[in-house]
Protein backbone atom coordinates (compact mmCIF):
# COMPACT_ATOMS: atom_id res chain seq x y z
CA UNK A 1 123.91 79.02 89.55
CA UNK A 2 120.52 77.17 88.99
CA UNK A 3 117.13 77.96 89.75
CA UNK A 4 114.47 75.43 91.38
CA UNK A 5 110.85 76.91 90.76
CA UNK A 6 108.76 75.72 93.40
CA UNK A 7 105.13 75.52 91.72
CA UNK A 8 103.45 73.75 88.84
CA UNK A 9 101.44 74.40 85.75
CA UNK A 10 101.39 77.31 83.40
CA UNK A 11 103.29 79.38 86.02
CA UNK A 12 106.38 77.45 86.65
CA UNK A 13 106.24 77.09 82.68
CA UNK A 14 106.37 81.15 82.41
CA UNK A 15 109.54 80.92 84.94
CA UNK A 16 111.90 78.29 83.05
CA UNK A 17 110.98 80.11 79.64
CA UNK A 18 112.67 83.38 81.25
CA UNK A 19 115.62 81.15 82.83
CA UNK A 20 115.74 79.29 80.18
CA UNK A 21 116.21 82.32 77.70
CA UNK A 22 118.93 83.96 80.79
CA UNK A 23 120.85 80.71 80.53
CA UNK A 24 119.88 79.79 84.57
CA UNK A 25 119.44 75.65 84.43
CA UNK A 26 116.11 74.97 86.16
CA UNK A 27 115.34 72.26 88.65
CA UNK A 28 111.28 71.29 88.65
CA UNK A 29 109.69 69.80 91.35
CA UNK A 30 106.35 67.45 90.91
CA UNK A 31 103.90 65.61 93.12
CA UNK A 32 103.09 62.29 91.91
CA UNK A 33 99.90 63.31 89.98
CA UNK A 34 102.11 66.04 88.28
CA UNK A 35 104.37 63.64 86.62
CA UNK A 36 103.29 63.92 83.07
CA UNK A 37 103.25 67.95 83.58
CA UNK A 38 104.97 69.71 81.08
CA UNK A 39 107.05 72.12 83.56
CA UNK A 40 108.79 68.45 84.36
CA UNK A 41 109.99 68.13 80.87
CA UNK A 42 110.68 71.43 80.36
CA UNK A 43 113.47 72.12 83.56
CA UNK A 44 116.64 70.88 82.42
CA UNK A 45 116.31 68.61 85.42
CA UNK A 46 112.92 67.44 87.59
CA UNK A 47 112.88 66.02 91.41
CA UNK A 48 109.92 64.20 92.35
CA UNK A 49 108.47 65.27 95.18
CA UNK A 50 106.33 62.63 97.69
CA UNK A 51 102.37 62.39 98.03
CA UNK A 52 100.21 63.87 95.53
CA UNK A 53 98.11 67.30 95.09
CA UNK A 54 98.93 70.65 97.02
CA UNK A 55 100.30 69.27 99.78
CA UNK A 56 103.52 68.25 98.12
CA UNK A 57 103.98 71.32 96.76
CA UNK A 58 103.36 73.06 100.73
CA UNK A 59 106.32 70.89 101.63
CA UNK A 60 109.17 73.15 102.35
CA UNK A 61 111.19 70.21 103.70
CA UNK A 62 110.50 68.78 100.67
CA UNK A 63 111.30 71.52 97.98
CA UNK A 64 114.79 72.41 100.46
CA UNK A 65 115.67 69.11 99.93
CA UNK A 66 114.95 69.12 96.56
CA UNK A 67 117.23 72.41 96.24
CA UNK A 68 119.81 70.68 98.19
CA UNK A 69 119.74 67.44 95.67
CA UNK A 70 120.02 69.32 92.75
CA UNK A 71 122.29 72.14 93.57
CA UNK A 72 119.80 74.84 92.98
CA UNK A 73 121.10 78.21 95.10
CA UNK A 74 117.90 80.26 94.23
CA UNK A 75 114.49 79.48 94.70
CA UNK A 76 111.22 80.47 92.45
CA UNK A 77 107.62 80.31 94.48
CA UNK A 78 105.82 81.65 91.76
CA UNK A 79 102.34 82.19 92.86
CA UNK A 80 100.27 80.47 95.23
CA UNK A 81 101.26 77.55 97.64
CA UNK A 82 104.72 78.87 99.39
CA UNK A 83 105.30 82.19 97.56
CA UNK A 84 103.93 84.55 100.23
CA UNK A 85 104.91 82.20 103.44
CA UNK A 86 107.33 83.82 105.56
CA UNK A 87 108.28 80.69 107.14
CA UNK A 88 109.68 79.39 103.77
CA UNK A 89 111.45 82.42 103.07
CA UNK A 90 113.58 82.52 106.43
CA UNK A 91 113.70 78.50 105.57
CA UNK A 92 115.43 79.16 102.59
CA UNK A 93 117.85 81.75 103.84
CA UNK A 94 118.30 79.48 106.55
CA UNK A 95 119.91 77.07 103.78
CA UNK A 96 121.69 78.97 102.22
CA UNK A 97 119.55 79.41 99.68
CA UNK A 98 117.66 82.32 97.37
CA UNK A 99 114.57 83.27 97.57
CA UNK A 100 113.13 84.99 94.85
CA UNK A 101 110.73 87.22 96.39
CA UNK A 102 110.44 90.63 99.71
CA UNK A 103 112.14 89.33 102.78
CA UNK A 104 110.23 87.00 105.55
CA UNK A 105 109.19 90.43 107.56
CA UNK A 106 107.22 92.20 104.33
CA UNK A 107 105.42 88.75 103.66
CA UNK A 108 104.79 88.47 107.37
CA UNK A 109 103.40 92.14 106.92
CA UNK A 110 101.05 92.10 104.00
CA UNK A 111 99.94 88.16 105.08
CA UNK A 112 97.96 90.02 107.96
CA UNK A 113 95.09 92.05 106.41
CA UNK A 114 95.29 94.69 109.62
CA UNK A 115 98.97 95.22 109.93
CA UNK A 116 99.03 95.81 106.11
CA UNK A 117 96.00 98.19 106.28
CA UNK A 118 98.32 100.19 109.40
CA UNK A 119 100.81 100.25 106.81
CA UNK A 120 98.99 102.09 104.39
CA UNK A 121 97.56 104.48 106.28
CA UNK A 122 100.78 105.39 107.57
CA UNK A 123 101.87 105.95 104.24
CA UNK A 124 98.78 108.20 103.63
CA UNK A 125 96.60 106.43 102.07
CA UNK A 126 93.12 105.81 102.73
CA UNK A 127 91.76 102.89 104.05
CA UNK A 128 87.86 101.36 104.59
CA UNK A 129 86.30 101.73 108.58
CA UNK A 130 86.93 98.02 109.96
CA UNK A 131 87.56 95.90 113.03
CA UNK A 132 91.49 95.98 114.24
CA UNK A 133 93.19 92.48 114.60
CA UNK A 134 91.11 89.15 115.16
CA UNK A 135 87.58 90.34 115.56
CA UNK A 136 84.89 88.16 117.34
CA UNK A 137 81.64 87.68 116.01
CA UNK A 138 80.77 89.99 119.00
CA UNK A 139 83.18 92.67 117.93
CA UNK A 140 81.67 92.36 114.11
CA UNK A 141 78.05 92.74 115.48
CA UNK A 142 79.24 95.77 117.05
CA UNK A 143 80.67 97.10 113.81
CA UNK A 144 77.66 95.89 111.92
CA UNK A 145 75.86 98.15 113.73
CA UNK A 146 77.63 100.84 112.54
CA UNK A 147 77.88 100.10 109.32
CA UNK A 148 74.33 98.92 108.48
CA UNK A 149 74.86 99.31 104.92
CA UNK A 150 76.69 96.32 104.73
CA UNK A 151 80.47 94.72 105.75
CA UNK A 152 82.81 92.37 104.28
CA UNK A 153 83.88 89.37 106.98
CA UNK A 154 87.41 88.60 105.59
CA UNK A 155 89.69 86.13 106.64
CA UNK A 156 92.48 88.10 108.33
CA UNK A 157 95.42 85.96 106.61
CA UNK A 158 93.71 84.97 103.10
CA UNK A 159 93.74 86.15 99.88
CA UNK A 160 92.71 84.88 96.36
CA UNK A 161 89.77 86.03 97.01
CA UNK A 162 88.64 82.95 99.30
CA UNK A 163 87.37 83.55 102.81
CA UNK A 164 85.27 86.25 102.27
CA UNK A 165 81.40 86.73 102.79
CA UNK A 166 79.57 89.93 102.20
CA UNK A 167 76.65 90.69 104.93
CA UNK A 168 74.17 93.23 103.61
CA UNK A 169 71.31 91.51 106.93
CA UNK A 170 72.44 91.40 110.53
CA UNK A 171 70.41 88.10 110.74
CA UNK A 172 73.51 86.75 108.28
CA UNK A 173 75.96 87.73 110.76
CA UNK A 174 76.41 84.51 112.54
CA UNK A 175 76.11 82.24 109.73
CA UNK A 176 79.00 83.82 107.48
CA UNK A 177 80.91 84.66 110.58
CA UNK A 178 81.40 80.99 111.09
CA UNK A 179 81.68 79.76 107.81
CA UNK A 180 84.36 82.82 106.69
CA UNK A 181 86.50 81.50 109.67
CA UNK A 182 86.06 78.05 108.55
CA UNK A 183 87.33 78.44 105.23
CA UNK A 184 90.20 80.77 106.31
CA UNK A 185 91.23 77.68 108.72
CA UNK A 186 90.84 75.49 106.29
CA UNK A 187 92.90 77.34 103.56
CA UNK A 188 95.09 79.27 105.42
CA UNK A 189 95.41 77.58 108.54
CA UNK A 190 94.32 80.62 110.50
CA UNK A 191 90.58 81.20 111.49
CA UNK A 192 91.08 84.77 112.47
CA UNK A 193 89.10 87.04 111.06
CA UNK A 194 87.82 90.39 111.07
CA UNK A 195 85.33 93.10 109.38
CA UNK A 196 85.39 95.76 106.86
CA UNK A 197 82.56 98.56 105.74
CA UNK A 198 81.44 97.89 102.01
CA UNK A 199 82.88 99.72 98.86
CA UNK A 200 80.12 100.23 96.87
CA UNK A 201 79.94 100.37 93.48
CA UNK A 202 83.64 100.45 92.95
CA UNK A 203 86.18 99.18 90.84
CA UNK A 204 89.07 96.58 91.55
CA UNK A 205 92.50 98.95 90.22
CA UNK A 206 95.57 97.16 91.06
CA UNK A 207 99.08 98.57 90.35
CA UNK A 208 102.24 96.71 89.98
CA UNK A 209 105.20 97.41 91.63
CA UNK A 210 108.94 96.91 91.31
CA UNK A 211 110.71 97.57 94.77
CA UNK A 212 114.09 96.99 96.21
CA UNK A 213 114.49 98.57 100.00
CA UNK A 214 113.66 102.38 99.98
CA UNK A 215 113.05 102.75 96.77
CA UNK A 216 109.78 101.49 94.39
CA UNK A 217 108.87 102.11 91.16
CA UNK A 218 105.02 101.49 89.95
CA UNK A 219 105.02 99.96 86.54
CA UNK A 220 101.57 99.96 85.25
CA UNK A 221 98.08 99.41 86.57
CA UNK A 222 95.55 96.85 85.58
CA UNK A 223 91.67 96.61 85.97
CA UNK A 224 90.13 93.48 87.87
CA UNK A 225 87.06 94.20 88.18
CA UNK A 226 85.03 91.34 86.27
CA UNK A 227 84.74 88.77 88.85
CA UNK A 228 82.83 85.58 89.96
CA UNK A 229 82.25 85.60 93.85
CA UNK A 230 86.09 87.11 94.16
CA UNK A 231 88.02 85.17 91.78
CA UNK A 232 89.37 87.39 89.00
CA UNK A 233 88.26 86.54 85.03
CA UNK A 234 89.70 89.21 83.43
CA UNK A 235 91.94 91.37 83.36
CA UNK A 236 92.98 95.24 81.20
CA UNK A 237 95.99 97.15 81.26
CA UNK A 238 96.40 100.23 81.52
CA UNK A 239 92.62 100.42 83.78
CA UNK A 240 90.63 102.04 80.96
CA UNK A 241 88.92 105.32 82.19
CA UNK A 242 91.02 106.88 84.26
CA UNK A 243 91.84 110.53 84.61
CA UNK A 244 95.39 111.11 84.31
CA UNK A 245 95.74 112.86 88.04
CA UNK A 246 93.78 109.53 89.45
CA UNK A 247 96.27 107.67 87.60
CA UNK A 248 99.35 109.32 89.03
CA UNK A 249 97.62 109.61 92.61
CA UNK A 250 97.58 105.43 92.59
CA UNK A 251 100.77 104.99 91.27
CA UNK A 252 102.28 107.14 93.36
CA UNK A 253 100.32 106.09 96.88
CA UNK A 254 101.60 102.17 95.97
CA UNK A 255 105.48 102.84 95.13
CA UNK A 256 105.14 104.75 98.57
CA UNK A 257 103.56 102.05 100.34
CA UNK A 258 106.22 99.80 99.38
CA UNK A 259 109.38 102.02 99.62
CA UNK A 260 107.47 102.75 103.45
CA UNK A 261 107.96 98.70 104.00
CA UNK A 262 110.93 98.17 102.27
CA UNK A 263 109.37 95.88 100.04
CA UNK A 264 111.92 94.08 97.52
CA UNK A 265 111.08 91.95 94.64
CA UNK A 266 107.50 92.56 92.64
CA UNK A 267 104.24 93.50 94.92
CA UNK A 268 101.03 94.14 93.51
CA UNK A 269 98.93 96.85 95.34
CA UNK A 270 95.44 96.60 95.29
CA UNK A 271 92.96 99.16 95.32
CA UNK A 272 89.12 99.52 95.05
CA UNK A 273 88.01 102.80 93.16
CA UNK A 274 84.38 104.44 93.14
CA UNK A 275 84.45 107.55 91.12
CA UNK A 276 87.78 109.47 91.82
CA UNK A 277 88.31 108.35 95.11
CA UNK A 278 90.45 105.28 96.04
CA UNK A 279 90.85 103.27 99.14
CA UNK A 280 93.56 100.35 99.74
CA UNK A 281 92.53 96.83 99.68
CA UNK A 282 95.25 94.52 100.22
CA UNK A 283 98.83 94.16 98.52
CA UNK A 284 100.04 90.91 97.14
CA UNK A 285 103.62 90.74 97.65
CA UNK A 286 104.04 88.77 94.60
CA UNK A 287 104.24 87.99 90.80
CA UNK A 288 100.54 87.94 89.79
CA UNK A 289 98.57 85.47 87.70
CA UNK A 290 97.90 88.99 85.70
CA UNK A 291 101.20 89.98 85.95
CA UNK A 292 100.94 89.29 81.64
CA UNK A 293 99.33 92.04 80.39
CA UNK A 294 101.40 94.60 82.35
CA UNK A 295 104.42 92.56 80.72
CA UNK A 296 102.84 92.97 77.23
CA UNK A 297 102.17 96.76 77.34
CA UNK A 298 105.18 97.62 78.82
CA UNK A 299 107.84 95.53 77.23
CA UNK A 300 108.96 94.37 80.75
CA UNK A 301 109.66 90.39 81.36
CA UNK A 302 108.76 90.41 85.15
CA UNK A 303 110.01 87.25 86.18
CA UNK A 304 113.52 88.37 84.87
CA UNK A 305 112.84 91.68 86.95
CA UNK A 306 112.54 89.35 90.07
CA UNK A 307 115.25 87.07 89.01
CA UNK A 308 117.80 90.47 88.79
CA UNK A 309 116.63 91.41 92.22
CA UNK A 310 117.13 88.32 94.09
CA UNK A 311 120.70 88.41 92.06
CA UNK A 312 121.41 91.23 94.03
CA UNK A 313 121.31 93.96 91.16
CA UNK A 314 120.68 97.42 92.15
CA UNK A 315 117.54 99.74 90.88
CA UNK A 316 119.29 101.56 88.54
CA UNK A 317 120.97 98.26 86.72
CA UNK A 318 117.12 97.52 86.21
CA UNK A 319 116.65 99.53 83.07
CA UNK A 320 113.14 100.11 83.79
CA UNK A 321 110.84 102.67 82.09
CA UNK A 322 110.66 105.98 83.70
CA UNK A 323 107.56 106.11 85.75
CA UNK A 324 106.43 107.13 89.58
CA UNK A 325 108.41 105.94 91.87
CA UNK A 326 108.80 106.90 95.58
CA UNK A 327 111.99 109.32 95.21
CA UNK A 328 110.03 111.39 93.12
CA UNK A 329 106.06 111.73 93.00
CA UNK A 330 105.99 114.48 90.41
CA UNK A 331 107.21 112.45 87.54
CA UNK A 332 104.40 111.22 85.09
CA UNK A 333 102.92 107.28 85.09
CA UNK A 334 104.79 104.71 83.11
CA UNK A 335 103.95 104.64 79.26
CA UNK A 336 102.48 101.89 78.02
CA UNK A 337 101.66 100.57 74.41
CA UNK A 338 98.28 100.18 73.83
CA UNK A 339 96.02 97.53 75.44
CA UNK A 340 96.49 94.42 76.54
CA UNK A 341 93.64 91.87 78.24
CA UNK A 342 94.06 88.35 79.93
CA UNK A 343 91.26 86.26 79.85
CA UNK A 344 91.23 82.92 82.72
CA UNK A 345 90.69 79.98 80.19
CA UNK A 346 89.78 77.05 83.67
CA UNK A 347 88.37 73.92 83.44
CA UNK A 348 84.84 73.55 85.14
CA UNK A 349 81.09 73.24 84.69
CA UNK A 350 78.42 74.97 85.80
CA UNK A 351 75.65 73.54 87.97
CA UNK A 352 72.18 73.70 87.78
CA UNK A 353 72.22 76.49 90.57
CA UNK A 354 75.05 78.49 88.77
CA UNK A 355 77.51 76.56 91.55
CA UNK A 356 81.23 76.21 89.60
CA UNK A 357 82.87 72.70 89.19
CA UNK A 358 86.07 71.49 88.59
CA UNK A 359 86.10 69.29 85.65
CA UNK A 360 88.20 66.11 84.67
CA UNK A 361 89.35 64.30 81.66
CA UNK A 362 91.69 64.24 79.29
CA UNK A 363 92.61 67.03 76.17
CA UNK A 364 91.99 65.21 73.56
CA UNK A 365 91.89 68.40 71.14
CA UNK A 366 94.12 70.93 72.71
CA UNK A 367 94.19 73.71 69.77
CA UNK A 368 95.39 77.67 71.40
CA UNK A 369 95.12 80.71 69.42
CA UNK A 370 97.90 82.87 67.71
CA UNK A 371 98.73 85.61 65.63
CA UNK A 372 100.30 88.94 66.20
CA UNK A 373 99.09 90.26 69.39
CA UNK A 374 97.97 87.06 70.96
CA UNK A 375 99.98 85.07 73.64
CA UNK A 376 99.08 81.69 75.21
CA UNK A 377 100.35 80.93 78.69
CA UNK A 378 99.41 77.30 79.43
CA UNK A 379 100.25 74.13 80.35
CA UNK A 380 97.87 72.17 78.42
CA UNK A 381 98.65 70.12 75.30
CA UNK A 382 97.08 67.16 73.70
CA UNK A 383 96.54 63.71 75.73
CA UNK A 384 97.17 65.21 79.12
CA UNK A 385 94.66 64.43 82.13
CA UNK A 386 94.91 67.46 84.43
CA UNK A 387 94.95 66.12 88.33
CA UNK A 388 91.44 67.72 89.53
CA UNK A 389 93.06 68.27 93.06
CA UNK A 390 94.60 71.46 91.80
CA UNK A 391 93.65 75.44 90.79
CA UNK A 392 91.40 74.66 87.79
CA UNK A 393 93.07 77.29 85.74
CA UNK A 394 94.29 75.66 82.11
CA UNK A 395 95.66 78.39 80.21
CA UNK A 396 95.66 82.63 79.85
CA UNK A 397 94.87 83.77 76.73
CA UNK A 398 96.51 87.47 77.08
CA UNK A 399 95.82 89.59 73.13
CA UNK A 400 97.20 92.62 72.71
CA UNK A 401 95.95 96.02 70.10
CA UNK A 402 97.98 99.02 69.27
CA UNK A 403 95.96 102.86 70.32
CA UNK A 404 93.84 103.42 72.46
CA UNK A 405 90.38 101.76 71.77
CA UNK A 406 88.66 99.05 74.83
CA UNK A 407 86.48 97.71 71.85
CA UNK A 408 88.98 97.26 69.80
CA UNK A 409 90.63 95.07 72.03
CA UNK A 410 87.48 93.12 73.36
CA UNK A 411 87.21 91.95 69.62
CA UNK A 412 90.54 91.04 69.90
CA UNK A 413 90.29 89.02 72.89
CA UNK A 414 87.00 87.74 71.85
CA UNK A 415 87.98 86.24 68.49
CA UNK A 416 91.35 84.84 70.33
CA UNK A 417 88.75 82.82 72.37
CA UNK A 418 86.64 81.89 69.25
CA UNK A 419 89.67 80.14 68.00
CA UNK A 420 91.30 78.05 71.17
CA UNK A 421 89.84 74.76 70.24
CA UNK A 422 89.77 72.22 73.85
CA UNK A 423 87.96 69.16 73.96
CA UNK A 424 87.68 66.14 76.55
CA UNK A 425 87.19 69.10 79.20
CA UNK A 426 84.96 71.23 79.89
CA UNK A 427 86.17 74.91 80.03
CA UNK A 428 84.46 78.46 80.39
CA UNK A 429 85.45 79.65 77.41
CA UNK A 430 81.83 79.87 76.25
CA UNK A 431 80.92 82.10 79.54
C-alpha cells in the first residue's frame, strides 16, 4: 500500500516524514514550478503534474491519474487546495481509492458556514445572531440594522480567513458586500455570502479533534488569537488562561459537535471566547497548519492518527490519551506537557501603507534554529527560488518549554527566531 500526498511545501514534507517512518512508500505530485521542491525528492517516487501554480495542484483529474500511475491506494490532501472538497473525496472513492480525511457529506457540511452553524446549535452550542443561507446585500442591511454595533460579511463557503470584511458604518455596507462576494468567487468559486453580529473583544480558542463515526475525542486546544487581517501568526497550546471548567466546557461542546456529524479523521473546531463565554465559529475538517504544537505537547503524531483512520483502525486501537470525548463529558481535558508555540516564518514585505507582499528570490543563506525544544517544519534550504504563485508561508518554527510559564516560552520562541538565519528573501521574522 502507498500513499500519494496531494499538496506541496512544508506540509506534504510533514506527511512523507510520518509515512516514511510507518514504512508507507509515498508518491509526490508537482506543478512545473514545483520541480526543484524538496517534497519531490523526498517521496520515494514523484509524478509531474501539468501547468504551473495552484491550479495543478486543484486538478483532481490530475492527482487520480497520478494515483492511478503510481499505484498509490490512499490519498493525502493535507491542507489547503483539495483537502476539504467534497467533490474530490467522492472522486477518490469513486476510484477506488483512499482518502485520508471525514467522508464527502461532513466536508460538504462544514464547507457551508450556515449548515455548519445549524449543526452546532443542534449540538448545544452557542452560536453568533446572523443571516441564514445566501444573504443579499438587502437581507444584510436588514441585519445591519439590528446589529448596529457592527457585523462580519463572510463568504458563506471560505475559510483561511479570506473573504471576510468587518462593517462597524452602514455607509460600508455596499462596498464590502461586493468586494467580500468577489473574493469568495474568486477563491472559492462561490459568491454567496452572508452576515454575522461581531464578537467583541474575544479570543480565537480552537480545539482539535480526533473523530471516527459516533464517537470523538478532543485532544488539546490551541490559542489563535494574534492575527493580521484573519490570517493566523501564532499559535499556543494549551490556550493560556483558561479556567479549568471553560476548558472542559470547549472540549467537550467540539467532540460533541463532531460525534453529532459523524465526523471521521482530524477536525479542528473553532471557537471565539470573550470572558467565560464561548460561541462557535467555524470547524475545519482538517489537519491544521497548527496542528504542531498540539503534536508537541501531547506526544501525538497527527498525521499518523489520520493515516490509522483512513486504514480503517478502530478508536480504541488509537492509543490516544484519555481526554473528553463524546461518550463521556465528565472525564477531565487531555494532559499536556508544558507549552508549545508555532510561529508563521512567510516570505513578504511590507508596503509603505502596511499592505503585505509576497516576496521572490532565491535562499541564498537558509540557516533554521535547533536545540532541545525547537522544531523546524519547512521546505526551504539553500539555493532554492520559491514560485511566488503560491501560500507565502516558508517554514514553522514550533519551540517547546517544560511547566507552566507563557514567558518562559515567548523567550523561547523569541530566541528560536533570533537564530533562523534567511537571506535572498525577505521574511517577517523581524515583525
Amino acid at each position: 500500500m502507498s500513499l500519494l500526498i496531494a499538496n506541496r511545501g512544508e506540509i506534504a514534507l510533514r506527511i512523507i516524514r510520518t509515512a516514511t517512518e510507518l514504512g508507507l512508500p509515498t508518491v509526490a505530485v508537482y506543478a512545473e514550478d514545483d520541480a526543484d521542491s524538496p517534497h519531490v525528492h523526498a517521496a520515494d517516487e514523484a509524478v509531474a503534474l501539468s501547468g504551473a501554480g495552484p491550479r495543478a495542484y486543484l486538478d483532481q483529474g490530475a492527482i487520480l491519474a497520478a494515483a492511478k500511475t503510481s499505484g498509490a491506494e490512499l490519498i493525502h490532501p493535507g491542507y489547503g487546495f483539495l483537502s476539504e472538497q467534497a467533490g474530490f473525496a467522492r472522486a477518490c472513492a469513486a476510484a477506488g481509492l483512499t482518502f485520508v480525511g471525514p467522508d464527502p457529506e461532513v466536508l460538504e457540511l462544514f464547507g457551508d458556514k450556515s449548515a455548519a452553524r445549524r449543526a452546532a446549535a443542534a449540538a448545544g452550542i452557542p452560536v453568533l445572531p446572523a443571516t441564514d443561507g445566501p444573504s443579499s446585500l438587502e437581507d444584510i442591511t436588514r441585519f445591519f440594522a439590528d446589529h448596529p454595533q457592527g457585523i462580519v460579511i463572510k463568504a458563506l463557503s471560505g475559510g483561511g480567513g479570506r473573504g471576510l470584511r468587518m462593517v462597524r458604518r452602514a455607509s460600508e455596507l455596499d462596498d464590502a458586500y461586493r468586494r467580500c462576494a468577489a473574493e469568495a468567487a474568486h477563491g472559492f468559486g462561490d459568491p454567496a455570502v452572508f452576515a454575522e453580529a461581531v464578537c467583541e473583544d474575544a479570543r480565537h480558542i480552537e480545539v482539535q479533534v480526533v473523530a471516527a463515526p459516533t464517537r470523538a475525542l478532543a485532544l488539546g486546544d490551541r490559542d489563535c488569537s494574534i492575527q493580521r487581517r484573519y490570517q493566523k501568526l501564532v499559535e499556543i497550546a494549551p490556550a493560556p488562561g483558561l479556567s479549568a471548567p471553560l476548558r472542559a466546557e470547549l472540549h467537550a461542546a467540539a467532540a460533541r459537535l463532531a460525534a453529532h456529524v459523524g465526523c471521521r479523521g482530524l477536525a479542528t473546531v473553532e471557537f471565539l471566547l470573550s470572558g467565560e463565554q464561548f460561541v462557535f465559529l467555524e470547524v475545519n475538517p482538517r489537519i491544521q497548519v497548527e496542528h504542531t504544537v498540539t503534536e508537541v505537547v501531547t506526544g501525538v503524531d497527527l498525521v499518523a492518527v489520520s493515516l490509522a483512520i483512513a486504514g480503517g483502525a478502530s478508536f480504541d486501537d488509537l492509543d490516544l490519551p484519555a481526554g473528553i470525548d463524546s461518550s463521556d463529558a465528565d472525564r477531565r481535558p487531555a494532559a499536556v506537557r508544558g507549552i508549545a508555540i508555532q510561529t508563521r516564518v512567510n516570505m513578504e514585505t511590507l508596503d509603505a501603507d502596511g499592505s503585505v507582499l509576497p516576496a521572490t528570490g532565491t535562499l541564498t543563506v537558509f540557516s533554521p534554529p535547533s536545540g532541545p525544544g525547537v522544531r523546524v517544519d519547512t521546505f526551504g534550504r539553500p539555493g532554492l527560488s520559491p514560485s511566488p504563485r503560491y501560500d507565502s508561508l516558508l517554514a514553522k518554527v514550533i519551540t517547546h518549554v517544560h511547566g507552566s510559564s507563557v514567558p518562559a516560552a515567548l523567550r523561547k520562541a523569541r530566541t528560536a527566531l533570533a537564530e533562523f538565519a534567511v537571506e535572498g528573501i525577505r521574511t517577517n521574522i523581524g515583525l
